[in-house]
C-alpha atoms as a PDB file:
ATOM      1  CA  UNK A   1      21.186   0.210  13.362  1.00  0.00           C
ATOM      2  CA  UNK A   2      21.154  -3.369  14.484  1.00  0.00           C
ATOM      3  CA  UNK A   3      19.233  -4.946  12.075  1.00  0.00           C
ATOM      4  CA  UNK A   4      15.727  -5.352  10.327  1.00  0.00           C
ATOM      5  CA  UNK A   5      13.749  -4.460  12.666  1.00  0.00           C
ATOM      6  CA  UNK A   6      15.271  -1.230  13.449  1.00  0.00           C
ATOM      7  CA  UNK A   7      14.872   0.573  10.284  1.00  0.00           C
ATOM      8  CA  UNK A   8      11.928   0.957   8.143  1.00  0.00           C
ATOM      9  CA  UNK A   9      10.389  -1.399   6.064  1.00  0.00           C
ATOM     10  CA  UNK A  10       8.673   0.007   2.719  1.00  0.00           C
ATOM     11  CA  UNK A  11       6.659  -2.115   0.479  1.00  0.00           C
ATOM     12  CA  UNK A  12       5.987  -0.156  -3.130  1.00  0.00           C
ATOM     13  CA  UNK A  13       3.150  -1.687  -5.023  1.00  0.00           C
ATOM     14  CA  UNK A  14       3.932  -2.477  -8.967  1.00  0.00           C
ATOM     15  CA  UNK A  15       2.116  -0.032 -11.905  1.00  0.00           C
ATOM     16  CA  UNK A  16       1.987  -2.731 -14.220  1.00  0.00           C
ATOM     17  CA  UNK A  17       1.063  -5.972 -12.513  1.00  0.00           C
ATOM     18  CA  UNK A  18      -0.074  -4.578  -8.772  1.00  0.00           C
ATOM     19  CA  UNK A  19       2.420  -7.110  -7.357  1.00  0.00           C
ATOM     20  CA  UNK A  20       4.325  -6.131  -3.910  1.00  0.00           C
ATOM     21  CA  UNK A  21       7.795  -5.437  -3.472  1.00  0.00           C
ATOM     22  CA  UNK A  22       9.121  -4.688   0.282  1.00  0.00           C
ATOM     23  CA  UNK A  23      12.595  -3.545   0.844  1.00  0.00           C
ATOM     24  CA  UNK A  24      14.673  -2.328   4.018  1.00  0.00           C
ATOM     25  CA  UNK A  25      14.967   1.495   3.642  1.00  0.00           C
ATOM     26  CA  UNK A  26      18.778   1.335   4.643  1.00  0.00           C
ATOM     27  CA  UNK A  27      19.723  -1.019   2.213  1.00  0.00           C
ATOM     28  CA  UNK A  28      17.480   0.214  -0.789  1.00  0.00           C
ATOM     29  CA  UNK A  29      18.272  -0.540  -3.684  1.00  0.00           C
ATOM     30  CA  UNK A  30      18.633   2.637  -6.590  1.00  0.00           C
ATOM     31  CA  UNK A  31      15.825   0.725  -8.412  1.00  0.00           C
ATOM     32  CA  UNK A  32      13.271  -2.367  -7.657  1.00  0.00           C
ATOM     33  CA  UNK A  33      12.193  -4.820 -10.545  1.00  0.00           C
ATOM     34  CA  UNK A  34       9.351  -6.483 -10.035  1.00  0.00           C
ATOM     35  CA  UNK A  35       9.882 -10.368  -9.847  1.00  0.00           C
ATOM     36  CA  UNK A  36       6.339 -10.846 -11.312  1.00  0.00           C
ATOM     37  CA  UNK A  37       6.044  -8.785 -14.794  1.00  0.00           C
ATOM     38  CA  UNK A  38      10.300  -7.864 -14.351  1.00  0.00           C
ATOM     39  CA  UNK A  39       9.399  -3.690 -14.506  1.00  0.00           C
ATOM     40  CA  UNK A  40      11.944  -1.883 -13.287  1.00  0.00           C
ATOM     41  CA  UNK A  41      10.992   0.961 -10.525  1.00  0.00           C
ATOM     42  CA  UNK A  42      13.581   3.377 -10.111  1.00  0.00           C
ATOM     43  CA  UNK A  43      13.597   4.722  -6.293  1.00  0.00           C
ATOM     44  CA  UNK A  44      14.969   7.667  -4.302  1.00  0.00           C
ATOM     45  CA  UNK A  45      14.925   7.402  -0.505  1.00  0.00           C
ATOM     46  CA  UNK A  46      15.433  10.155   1.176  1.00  0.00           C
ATOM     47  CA  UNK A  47      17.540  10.069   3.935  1.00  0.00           C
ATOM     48  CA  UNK A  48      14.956  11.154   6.983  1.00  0.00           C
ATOM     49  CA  UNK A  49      13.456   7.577   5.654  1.00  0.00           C
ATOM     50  CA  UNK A  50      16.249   5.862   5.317  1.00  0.00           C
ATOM     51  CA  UNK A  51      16.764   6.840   9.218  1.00  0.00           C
ATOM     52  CA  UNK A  52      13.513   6.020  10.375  1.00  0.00           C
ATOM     53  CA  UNK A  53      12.748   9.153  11.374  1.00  0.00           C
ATOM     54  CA  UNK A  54       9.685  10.224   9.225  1.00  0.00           C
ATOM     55  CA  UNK A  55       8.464   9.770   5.943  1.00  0.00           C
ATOM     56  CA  UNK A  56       8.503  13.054   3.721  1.00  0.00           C
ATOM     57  CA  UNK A  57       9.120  11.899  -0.292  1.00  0.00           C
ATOM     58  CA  UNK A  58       8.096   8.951  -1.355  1.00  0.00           C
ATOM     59  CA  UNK A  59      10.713   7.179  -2.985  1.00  0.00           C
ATOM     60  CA  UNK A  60       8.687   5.850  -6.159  1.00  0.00           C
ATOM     61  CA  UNK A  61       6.381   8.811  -7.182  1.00  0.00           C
ATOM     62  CA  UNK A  62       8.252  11.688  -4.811  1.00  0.00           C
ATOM     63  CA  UNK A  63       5.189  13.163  -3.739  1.00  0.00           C
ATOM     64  CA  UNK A  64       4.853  14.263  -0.521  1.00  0.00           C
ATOM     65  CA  UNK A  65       1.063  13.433   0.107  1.00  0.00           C
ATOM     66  CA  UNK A  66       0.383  10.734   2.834  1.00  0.00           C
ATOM     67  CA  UNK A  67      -2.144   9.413   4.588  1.00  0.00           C
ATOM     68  CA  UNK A  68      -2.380   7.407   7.840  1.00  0.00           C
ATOM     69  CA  UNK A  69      -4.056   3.589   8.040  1.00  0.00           C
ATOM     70  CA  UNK A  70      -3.851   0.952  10.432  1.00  0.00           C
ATOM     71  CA  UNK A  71      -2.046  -1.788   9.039  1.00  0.00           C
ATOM     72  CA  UNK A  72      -4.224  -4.552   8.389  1.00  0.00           C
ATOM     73  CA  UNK A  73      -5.112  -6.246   5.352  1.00  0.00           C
ATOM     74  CA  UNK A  74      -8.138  -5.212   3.575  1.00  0.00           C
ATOM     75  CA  UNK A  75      -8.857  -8.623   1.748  1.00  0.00           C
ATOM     76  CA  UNK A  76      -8.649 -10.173   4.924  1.00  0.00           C
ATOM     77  CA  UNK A  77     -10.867  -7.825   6.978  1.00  0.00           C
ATOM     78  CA  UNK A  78     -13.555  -8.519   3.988  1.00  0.00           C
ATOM     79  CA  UNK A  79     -12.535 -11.874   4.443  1.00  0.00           C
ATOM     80  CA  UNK A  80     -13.443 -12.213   8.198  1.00  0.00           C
ATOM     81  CA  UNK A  81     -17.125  -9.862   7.363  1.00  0.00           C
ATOM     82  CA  UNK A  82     -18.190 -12.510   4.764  1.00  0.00           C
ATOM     83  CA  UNK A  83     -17.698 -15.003   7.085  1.00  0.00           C
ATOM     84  CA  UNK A  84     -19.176 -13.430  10.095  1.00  0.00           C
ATOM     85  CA  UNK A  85     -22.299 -12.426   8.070  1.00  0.00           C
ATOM     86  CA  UNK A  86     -22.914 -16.286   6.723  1.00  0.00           C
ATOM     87  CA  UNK A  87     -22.513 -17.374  10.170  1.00  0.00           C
ATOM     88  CA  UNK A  88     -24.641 -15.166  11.664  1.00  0.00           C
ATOM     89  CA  UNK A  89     -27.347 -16.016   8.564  1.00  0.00           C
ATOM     90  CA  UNK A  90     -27.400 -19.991   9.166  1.00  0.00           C
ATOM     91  CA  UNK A  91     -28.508 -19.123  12.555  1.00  0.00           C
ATOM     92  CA  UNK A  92     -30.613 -16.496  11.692  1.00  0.00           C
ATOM     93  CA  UNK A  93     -32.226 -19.041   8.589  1.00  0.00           C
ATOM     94  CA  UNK A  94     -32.684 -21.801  11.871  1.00  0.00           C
ATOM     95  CA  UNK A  95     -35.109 -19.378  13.433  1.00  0.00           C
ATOM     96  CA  UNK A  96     -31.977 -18.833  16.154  1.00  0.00           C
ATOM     97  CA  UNK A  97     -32.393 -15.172  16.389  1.00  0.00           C
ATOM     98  CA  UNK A  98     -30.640 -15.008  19.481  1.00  0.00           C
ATOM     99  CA  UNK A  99     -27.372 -16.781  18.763  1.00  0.00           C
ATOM    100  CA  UNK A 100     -27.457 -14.829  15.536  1.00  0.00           C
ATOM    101  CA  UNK A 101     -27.136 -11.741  16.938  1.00  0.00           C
ATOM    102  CA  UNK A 102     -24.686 -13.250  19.637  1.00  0.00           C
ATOM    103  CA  UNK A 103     -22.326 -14.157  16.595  1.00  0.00           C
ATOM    104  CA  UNK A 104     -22.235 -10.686  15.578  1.00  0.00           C
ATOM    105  CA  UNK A 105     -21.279  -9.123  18.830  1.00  0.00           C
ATOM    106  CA  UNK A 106     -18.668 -11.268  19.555  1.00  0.00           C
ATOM    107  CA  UNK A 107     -17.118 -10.687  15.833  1.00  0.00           C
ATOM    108  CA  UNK A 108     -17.500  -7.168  16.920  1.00  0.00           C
ATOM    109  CA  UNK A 109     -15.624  -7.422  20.168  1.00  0.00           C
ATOM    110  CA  UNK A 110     -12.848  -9.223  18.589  1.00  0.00           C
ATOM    111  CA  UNK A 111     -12.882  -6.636  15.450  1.00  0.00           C
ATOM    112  CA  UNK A 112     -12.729  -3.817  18.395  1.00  0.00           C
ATOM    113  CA  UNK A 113      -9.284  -5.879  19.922  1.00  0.00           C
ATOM    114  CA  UNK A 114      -7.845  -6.653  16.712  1.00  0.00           C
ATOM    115  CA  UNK A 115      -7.913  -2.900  15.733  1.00  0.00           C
ATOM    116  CA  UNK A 116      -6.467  -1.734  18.668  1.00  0.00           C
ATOM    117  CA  UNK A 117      -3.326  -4.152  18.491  1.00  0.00           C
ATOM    118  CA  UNK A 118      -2.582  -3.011  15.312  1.00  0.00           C
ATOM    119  CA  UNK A 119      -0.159   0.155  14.913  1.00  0.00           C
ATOM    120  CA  UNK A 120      -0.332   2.669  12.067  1.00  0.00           C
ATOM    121  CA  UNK A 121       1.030   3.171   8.666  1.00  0.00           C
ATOM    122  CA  UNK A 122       1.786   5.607   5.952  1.00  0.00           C
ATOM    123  CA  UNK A 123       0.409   5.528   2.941  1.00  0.00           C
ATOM    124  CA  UNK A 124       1.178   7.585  -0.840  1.00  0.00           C
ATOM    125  CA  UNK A 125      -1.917   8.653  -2.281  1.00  0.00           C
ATOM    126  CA  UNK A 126      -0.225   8.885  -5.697  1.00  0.00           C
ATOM    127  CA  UNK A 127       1.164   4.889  -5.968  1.00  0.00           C
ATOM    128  CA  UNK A 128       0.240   3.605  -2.368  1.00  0.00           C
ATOM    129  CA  UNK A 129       3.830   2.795  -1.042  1.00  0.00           C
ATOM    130  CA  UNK A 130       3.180   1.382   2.364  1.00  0.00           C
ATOM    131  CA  UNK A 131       5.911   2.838   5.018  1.00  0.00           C
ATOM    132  CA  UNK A 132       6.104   0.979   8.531  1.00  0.00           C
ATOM    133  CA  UNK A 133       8.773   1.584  10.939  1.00  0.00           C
ATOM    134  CA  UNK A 134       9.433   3.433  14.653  1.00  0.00           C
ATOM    135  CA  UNK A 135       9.573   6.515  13.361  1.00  0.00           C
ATOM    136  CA  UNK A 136       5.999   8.674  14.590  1.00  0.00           C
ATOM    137  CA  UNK A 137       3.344   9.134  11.898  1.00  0.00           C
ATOM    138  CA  UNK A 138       2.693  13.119  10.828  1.00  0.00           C
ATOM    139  CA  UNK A 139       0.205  11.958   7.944  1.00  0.00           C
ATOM    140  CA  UNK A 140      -3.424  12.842   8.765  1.00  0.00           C
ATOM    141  CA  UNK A 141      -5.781  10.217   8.230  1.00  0.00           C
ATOM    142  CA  UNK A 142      -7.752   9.547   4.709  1.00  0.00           C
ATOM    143  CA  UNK A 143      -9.333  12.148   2.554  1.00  0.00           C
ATOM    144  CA  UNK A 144     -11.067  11.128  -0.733  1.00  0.00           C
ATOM    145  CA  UNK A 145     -11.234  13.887  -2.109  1.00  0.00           C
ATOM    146  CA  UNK A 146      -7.294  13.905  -2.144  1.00  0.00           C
ATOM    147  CA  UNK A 147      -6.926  10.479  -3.180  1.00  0.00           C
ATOM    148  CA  UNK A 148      -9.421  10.900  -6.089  1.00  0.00           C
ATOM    149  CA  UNK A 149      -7.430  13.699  -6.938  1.00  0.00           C
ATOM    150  CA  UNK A 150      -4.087  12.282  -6.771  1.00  0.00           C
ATOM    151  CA  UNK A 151      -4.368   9.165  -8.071  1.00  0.00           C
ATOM    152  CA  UNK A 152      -5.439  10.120 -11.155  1.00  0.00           C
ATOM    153  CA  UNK A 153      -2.215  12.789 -11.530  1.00  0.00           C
ATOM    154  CA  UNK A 154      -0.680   9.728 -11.128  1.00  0.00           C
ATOM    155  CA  UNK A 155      -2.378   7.533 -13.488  1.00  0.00           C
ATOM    156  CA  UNK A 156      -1.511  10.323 -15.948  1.00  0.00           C
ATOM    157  CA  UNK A 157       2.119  10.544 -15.327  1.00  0.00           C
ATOM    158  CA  UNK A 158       2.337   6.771 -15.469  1.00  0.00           C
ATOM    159  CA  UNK A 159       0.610   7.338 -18.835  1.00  0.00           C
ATOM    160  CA  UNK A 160       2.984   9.820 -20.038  1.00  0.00           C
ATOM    161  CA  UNK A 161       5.584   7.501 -19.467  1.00  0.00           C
ATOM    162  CA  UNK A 162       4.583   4.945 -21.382  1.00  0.00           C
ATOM    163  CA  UNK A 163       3.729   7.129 -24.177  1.00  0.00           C
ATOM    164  CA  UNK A 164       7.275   8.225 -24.566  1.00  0.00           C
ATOM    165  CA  UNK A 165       8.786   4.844 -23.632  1.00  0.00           C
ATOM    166  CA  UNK A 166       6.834   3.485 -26.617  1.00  0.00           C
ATOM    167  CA  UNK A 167       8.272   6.210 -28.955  1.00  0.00           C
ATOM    168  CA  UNK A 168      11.412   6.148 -27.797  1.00  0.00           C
ATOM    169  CA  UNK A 169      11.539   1.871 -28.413  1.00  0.00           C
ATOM    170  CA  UNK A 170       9.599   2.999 -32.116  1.00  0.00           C
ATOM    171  CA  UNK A 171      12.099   5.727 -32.786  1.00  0.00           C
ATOM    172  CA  UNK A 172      15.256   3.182 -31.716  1.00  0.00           C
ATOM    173  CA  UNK A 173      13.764   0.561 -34.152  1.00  0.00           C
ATOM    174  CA  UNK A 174      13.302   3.040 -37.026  1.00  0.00           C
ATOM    175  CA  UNK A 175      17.300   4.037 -36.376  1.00  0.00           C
ATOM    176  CA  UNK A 176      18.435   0.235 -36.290  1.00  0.00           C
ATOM    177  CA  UNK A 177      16.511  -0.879 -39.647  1.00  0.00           C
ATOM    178  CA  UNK A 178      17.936   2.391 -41.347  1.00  0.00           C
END
């Protein structure tokens, strides 16, 4: 591999604080800590992602449940609605019916070119690690009735661990004041 932009690029989202943390899947790291609450993440990346040639575990959670997005920003797309709807409104308020509508078919259009520009991603349904790279999405495209399903297995697990986390730090503090 030559560099960056040869291998895949993963971006695992934080449990505690929902902060992003990207790393290069050939120099991962055996763990991430996140530089905004310092949790540590402990990853395993398989090797078929560490070659950019598919994604099939996710390193955080290690499901094997994807889905397939384009990659664009959905704050932003929101973003660009609210502000092609309040556009199209002041004209609309003005009695200028015409350029109103006019506003909204040309956000449209450049909506339409935007979206075909961008290229795809994969996506966990358990913790929502983001995977972009060269390899050739398998994932089929968003189900809700998965990701309802998953996310809350997840939610649990994550709970789980923090259960026994918090027992294990009670227990240790029991055994130093003894």
């Amino acid at each position: 591999m030559s560099g960056d932009q040869d291998c895949m690029r993963v971006t695992l989202k934080c449990q505690d604080c929902s902060g992003k943390l990207p790393f290069n899947a050939v120099t991962a790291p055996a763990a991430a800590t996140c530089g905004r609450c310092g949790l540590t993440i402990p990853l395993t990346v398989s090797e078929t992602i560490r070659s950019d040639q598919a994604v099939d575990v996710c390193p955080v959670c290690t499901g094997s449940d994807f889905y397939v997005r384009r990659d664009f920003d959905p704050n932003r797309g929101l973003s660009v609605i609210i502000i092609m709807v309040l556009t199209s409104m002041g004209f609309y308020w003005f009695g200028l019916d015409l350029i109103a509508y006019a506003v909204l078919g040309v956000f449209a259009l450049l909506d339409l070119l935007v979206y075909r520009r961008l290229k795809d991603v994969t996506v966990c349904y358990r913790c929502h690690t983001v995977f972009r790279g060269a390899y050739k999405p398998s994932a089929p495209v968003f189900d809700l009735a998965t990701a309802d399903e998953l996310e809350l297995e997840w939610a649990r697990t994550l709970e789980k661990r923090a259960k026994s986390s918090s027992n294990q730090n009670t227990e240790t503090g029991k055994q130093i004041r003894a």
